[in-house]
C-alpha atoms as a PDB file:
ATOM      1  CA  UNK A   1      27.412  -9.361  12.111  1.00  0.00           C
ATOM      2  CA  UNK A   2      28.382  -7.088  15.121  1.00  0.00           C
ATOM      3  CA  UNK A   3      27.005  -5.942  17.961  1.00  0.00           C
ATOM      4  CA  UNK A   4      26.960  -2.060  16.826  1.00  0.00           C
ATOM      5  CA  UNK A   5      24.034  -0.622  17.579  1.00  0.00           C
ATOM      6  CA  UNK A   6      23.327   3.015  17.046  1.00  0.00           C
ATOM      7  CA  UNK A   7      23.315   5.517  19.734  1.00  0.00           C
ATOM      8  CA  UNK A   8      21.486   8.710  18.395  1.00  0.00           C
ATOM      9  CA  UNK A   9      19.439   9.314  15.178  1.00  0.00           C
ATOM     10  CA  UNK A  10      19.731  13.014  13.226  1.00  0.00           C
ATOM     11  CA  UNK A  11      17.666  13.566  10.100  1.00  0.00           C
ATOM     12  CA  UNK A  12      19.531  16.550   8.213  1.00  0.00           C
ATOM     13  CA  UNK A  13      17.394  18.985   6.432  1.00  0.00           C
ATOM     14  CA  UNK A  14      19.035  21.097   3.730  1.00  0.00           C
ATOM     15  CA  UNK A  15      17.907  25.188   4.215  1.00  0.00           C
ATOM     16  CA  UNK A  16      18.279  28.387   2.472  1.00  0.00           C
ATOM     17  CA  UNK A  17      18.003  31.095   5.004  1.00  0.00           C
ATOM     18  CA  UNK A  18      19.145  29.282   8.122  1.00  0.00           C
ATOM     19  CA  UNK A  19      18.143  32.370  10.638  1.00  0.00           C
ATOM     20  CA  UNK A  20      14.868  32.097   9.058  1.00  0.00           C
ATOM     21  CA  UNK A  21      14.264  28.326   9.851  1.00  0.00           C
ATOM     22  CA  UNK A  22      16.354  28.076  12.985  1.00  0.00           C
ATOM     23  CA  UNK A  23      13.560  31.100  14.303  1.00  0.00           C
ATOM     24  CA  UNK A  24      10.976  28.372  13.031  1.00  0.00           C
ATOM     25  CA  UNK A  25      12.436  25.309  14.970  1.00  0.00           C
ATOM     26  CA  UNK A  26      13.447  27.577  18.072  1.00  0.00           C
ATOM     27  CA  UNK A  27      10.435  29.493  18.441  1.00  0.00           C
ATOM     28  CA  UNK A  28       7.457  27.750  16.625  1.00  0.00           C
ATOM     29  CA  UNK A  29       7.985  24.052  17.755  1.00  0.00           C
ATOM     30  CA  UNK A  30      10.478  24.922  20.532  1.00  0.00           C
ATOM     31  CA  UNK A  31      12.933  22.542  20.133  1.00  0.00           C
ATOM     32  CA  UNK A  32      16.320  22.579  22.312  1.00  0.00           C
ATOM     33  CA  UNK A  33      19.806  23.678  20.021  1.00  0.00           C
ATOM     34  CA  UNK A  34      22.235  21.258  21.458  1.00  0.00           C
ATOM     35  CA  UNK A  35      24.908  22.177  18.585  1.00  0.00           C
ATOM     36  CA  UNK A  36      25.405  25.065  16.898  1.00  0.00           C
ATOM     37  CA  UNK A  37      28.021  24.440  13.874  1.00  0.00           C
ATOM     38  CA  UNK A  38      27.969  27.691  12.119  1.00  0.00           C
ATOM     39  CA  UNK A  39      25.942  27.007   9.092  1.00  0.00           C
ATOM     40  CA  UNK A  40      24.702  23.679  10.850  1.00  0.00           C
ATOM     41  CA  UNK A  41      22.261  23.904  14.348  1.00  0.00           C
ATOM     42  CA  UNK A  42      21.003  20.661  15.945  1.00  0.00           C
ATOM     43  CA  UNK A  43      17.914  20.378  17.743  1.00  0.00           C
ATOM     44  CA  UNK A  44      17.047  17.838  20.813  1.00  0.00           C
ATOM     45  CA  UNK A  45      13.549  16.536  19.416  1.00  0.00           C
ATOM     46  CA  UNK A  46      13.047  13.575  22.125  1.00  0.00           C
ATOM     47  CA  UNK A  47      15.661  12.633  25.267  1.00  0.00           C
ATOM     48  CA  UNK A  48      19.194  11.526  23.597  1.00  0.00           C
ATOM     49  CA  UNK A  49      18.683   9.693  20.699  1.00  0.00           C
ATOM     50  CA  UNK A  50      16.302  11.409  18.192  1.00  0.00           C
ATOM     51  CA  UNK A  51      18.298  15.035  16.475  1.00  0.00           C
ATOM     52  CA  UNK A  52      16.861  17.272  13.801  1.00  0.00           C
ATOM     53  CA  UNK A  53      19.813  19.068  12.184  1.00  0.00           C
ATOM     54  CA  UNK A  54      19.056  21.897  10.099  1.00  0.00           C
ATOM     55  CA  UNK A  55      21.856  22.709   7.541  1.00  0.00           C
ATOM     56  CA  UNK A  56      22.216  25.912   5.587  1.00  0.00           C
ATOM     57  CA  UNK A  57      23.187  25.255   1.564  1.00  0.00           C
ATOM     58  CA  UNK A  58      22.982  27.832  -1.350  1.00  0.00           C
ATOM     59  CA  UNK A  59      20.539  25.420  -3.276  1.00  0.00           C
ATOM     60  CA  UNK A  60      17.915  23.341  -1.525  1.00  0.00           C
ATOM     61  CA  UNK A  61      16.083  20.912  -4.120  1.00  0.00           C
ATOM     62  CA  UNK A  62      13.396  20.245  -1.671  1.00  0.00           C
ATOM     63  CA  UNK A  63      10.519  20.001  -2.880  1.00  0.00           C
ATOM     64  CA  UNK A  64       8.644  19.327   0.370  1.00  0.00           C
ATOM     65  CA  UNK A  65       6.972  16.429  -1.148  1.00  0.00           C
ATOM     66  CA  UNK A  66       9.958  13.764  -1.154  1.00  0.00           C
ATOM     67  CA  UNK A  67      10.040  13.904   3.034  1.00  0.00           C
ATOM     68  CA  UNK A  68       7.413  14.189   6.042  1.00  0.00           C
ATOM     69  CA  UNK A  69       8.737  14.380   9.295  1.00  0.00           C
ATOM     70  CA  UNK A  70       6.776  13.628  11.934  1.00  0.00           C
ATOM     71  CA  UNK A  71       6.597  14.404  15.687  1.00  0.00           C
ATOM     72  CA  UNK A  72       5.190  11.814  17.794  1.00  0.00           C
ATOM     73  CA  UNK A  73       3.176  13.695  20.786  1.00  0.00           C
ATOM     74  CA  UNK A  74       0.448  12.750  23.134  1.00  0.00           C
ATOM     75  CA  UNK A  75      -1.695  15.738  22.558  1.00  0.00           C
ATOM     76  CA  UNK A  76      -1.497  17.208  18.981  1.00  0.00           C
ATOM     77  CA  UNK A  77      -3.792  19.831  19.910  1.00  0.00           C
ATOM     78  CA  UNK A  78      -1.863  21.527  22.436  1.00  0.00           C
ATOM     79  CA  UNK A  79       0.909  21.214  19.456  1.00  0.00           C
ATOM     80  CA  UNK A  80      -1.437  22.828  17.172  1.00  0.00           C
ATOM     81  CA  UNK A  81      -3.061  25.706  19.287  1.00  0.00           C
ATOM     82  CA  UNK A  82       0.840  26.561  20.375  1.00  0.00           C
ATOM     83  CA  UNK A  83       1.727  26.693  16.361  1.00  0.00           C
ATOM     84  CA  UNK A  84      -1.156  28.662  14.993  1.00  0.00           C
ATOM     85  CA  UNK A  85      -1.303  31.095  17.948  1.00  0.00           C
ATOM     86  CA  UNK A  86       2.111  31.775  16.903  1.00  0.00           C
ATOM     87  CA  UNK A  87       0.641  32.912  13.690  1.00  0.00           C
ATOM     88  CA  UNK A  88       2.332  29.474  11.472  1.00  0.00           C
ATOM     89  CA  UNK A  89      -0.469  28.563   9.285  1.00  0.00           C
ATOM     90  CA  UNK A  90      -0.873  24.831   8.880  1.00  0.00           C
ATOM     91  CA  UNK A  91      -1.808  23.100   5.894  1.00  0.00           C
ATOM     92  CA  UNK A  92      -4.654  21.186   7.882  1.00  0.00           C
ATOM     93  CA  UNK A  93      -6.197  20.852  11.225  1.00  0.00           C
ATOM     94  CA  UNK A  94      -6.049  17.688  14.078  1.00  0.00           C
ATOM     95  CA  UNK A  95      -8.069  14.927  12.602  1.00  0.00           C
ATOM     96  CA  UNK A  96      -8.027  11.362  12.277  1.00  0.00           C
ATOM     97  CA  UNK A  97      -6.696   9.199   9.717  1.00  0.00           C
ATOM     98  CA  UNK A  98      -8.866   5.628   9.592  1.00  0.00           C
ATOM     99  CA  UNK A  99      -6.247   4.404   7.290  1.00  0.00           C
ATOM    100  CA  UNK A 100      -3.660   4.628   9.331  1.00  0.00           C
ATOM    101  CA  UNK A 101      -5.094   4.692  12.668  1.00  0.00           C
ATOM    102  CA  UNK A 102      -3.942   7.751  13.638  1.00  0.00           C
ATOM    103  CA  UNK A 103      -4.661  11.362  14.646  1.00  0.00           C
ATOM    104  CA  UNK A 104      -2.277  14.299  13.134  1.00  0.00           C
ATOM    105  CA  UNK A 105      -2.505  17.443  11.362  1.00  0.00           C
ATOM    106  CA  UNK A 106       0.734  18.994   9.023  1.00  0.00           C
ATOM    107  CA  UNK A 107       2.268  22.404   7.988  1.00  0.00           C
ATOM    108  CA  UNK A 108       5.222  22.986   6.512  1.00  0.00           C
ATOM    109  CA  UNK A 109       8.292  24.880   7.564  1.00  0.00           C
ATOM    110  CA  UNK A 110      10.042  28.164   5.893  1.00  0.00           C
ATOM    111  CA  UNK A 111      11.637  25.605   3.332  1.00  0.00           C
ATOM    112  CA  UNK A 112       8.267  23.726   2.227  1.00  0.00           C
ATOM    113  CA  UNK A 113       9.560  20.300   4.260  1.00  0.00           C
ATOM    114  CA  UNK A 114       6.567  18.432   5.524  1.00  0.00           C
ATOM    115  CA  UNK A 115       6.097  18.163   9.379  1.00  0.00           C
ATOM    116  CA  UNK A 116       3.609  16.162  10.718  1.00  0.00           C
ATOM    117  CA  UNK A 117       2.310  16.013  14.364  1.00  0.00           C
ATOM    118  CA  UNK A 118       0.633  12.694  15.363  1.00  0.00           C
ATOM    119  CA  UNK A 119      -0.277  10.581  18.023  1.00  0.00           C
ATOM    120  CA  UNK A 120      -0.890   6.896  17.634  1.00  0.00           C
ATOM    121  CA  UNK A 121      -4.369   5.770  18.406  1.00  0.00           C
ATOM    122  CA  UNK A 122      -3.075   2.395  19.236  1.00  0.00           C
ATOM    123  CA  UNK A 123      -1.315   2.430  22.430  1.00  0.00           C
ATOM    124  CA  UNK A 124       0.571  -0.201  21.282  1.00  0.00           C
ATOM    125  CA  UNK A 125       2.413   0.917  18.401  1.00  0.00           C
ATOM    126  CA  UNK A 126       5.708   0.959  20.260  1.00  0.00           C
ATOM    127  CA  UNK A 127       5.702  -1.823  22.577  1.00  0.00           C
ATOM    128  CA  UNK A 128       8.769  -4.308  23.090  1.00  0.00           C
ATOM    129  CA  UNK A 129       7.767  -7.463  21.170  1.00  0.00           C
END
């Protein structure tokens, strides 16, 4: 065992019309470009460790079902007034999940992934042990 640890985290997401979805991340949820690759763009989603890189590819199997991404935010609603005023319709509206102790809403982006917008109920859920 070594003592590599990672520095930075990107989740890739295959897209077909990568104009389309980079207007989506750019201008609907804001996010920073830190890397533009040509037919790859990579978004700042929290400081300098967390990366959302959008990638374009002539076929995308996504189903939207197989992935949820999920933003982790203090106030969801200000997320979700932001998103619809924008005119994004989203698949549900803030509420809380019992089961998971949680309170989120979702849409989905030009490609059909799942995003989710949440914020923990217990303020505890990401405290050093």
């Amino acid at each position: 065992m070594t003592d590599a640890t990672a520095d930075a985290q990107i989740t890739f997401l295959y897209v077909a019309d990568l104009r389309r979805a980079a207007d989506f991340y750019e201008n609907i949820l804001e996010l920073a470009l830190v890397t533009d690759q040509g037919n790859c763009r990579i978004y700042r989603v929290t400081g300098s460790e967390s990366y959302l890189g959008i990638c374009e590819r002539e076929a995308t199997a996504s189903t939207g079902d197989t992935l949820i991404f999920t933003f982790v935010t203090a106030d969801v609603d200000a997320w979700y007034r932001r998103i619809t005023s924008l005119g994004w319709v989203c698949e549900s509206s803030p509420s809380i999940s019992p089961r998971y102790n949680i309170y989120h809403f979702f849409l989905r982006d030009p490609d059909g992934y799942k995003l989710e917008i949440q914020r923990f109920l217990d303020e505890n859920w990401n405290a050093e042990s």
